[in-house]
N, C-alpha and C. Protein backbone atom coordinates (compact mmCIF):
# COMPACT_ATOMS: atom_id res chain seq x y z
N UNK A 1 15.32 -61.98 48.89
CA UNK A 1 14.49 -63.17 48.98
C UNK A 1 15.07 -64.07 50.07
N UNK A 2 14.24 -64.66 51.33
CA UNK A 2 14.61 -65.37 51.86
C UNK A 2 13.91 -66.91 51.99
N UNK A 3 14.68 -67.89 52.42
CA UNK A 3 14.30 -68.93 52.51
C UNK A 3 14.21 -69.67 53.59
N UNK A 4 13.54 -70.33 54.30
CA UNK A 4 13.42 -70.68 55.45
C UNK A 4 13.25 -72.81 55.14
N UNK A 5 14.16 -73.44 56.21
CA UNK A 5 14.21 -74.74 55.78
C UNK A 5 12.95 -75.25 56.71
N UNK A 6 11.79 -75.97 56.09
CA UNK A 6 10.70 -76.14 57.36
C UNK A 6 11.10 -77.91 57.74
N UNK A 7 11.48 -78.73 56.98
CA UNK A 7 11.48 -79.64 57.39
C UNK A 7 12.52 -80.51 56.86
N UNK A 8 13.46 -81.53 57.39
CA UNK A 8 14.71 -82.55 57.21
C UNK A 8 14.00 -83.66 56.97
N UNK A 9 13.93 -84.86 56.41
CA UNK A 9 13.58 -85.86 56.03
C UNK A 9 14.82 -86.75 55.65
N UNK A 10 14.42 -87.68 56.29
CA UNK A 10 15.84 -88.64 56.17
C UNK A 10 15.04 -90.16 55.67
N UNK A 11 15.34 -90.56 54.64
CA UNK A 11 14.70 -91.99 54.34
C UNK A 11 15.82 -92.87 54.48
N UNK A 12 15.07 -94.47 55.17
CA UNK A 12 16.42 -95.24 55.85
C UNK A 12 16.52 -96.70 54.82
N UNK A 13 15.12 -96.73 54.73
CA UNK A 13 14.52 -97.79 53.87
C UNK A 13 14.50 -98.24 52.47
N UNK A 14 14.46 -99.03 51.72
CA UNK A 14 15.01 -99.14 50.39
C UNK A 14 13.57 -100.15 50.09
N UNK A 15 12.71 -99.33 49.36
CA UNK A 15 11.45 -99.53 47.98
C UNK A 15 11.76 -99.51 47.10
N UNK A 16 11.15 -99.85 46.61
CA UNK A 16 11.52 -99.68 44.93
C UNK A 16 10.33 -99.09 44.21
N UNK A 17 9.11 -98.71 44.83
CA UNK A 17 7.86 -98.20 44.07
C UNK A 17 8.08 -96.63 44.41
N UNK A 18 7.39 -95.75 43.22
CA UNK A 18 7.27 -94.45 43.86
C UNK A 18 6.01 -94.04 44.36
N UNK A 19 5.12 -95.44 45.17
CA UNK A 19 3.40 -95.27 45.78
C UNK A 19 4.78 -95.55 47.85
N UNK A 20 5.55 -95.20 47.72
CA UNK A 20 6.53 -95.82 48.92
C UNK A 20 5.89 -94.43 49.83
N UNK A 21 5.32 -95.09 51.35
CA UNK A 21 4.93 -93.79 52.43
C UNK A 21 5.58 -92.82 52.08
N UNK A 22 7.23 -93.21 52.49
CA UNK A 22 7.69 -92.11 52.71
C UNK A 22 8.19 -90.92 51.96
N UNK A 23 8.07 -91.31 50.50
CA UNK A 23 7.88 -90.42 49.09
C UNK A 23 6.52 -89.64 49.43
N UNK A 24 5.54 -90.43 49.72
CA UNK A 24 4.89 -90.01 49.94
C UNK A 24 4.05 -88.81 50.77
N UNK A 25 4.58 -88.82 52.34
CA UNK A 25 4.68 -87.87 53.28
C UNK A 25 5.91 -86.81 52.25
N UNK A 26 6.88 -86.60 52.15
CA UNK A 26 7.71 -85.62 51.66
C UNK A 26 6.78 -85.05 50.68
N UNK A 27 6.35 -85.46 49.56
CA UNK A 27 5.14 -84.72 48.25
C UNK A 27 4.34 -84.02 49.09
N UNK A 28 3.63 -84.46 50.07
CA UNK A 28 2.67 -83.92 50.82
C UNK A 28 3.12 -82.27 51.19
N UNK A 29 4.40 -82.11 51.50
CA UNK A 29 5.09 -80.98 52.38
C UNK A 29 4.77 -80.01 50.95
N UNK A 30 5.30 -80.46 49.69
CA UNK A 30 5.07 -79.52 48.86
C UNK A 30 4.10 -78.26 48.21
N UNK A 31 2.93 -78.34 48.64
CA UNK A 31 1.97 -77.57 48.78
C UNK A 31 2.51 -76.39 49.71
N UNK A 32 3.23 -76.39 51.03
CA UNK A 32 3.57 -75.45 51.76
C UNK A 32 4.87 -75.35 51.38
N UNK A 33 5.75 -75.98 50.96
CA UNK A 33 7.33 -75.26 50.84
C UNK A 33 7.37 -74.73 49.19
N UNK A 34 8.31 -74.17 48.87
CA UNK A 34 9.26 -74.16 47.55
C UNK A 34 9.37 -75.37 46.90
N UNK A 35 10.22 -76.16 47.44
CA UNK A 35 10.52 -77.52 46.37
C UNK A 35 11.35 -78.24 47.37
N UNK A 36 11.95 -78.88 46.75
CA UNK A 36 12.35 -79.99 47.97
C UNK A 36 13.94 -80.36 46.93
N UNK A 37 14.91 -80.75 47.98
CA UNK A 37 16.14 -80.99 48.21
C UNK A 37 16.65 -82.35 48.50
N UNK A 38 17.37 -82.93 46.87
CA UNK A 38 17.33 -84.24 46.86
C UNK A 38 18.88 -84.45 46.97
N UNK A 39 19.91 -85.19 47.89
CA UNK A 39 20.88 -85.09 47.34
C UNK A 39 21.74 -86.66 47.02
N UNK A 40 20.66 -87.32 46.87
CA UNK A 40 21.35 -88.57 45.97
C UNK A 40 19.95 -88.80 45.08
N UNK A 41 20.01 -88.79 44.19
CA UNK A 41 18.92 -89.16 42.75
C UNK A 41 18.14 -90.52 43.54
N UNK A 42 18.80 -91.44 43.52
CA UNK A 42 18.00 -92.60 43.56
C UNK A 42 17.64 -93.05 44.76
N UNK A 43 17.46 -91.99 45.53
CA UNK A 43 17.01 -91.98 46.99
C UNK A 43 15.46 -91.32 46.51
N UNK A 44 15.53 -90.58 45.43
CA UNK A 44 13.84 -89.81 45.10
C UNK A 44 13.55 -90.94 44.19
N UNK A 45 13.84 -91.57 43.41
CA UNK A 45 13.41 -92.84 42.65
C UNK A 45 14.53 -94.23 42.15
N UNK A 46 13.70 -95.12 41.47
CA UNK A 46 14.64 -96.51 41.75
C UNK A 46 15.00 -96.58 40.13
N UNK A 47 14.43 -95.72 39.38
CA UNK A 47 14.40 -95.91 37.69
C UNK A 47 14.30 -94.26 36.99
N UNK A 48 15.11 -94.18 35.84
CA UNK A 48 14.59 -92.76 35.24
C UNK A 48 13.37 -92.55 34.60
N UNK A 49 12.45 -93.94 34.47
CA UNK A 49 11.22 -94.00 34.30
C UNK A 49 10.44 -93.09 35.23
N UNK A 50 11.11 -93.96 36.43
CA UNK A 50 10.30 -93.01 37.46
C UNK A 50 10.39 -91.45 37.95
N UNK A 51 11.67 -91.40 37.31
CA UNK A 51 12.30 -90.19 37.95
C UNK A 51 11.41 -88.99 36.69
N UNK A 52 11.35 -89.50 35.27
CA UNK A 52 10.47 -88.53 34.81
C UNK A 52 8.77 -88.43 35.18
N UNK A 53 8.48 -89.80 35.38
CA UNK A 53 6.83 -89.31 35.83
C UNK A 53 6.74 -88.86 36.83
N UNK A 54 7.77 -88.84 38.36
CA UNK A 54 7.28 -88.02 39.08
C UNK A 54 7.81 -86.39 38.67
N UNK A 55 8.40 -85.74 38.02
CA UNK A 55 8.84 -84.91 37.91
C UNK A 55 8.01 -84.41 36.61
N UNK A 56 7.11 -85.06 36.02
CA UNK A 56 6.39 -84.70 35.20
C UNK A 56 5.19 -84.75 36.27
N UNK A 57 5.05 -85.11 36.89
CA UNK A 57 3.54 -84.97 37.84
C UNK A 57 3.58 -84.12 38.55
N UNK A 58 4.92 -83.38 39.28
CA UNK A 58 5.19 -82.22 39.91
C UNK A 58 5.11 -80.94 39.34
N UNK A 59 5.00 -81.09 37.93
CA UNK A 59 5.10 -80.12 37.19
C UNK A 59 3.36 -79.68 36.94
């Protein structure tokens, strides 16, 4: 099985909603990749509120 990385995303900005563009553009990619690669938590959300509804909406 191989994996190919299609795209880097770097967020610079600090929101606090998860309606934020640039959450936004990244979800978008998901239809064409695997899944996506988070490596600080609260860079994908500002609350574990949030962190389960989007991860319940991904599902």
């Amino acid at each position: 099985m191989s994996h190919e990385l299609v795209e880097i995303k770097t967020e610079v900005a600090s929101e606090s909603s998860l309606n934020r563009q640039f959450l936004q553009n990244v979800l978008e990619l998901l239809p064409v990749s695997d899944g996506i690669i988070v490596l600080k938590l609260d860079r994908l959300s500002r609350s574990l509120k949030d962190t389960v509804n989007l991860i319940t909406e991904l599902n």
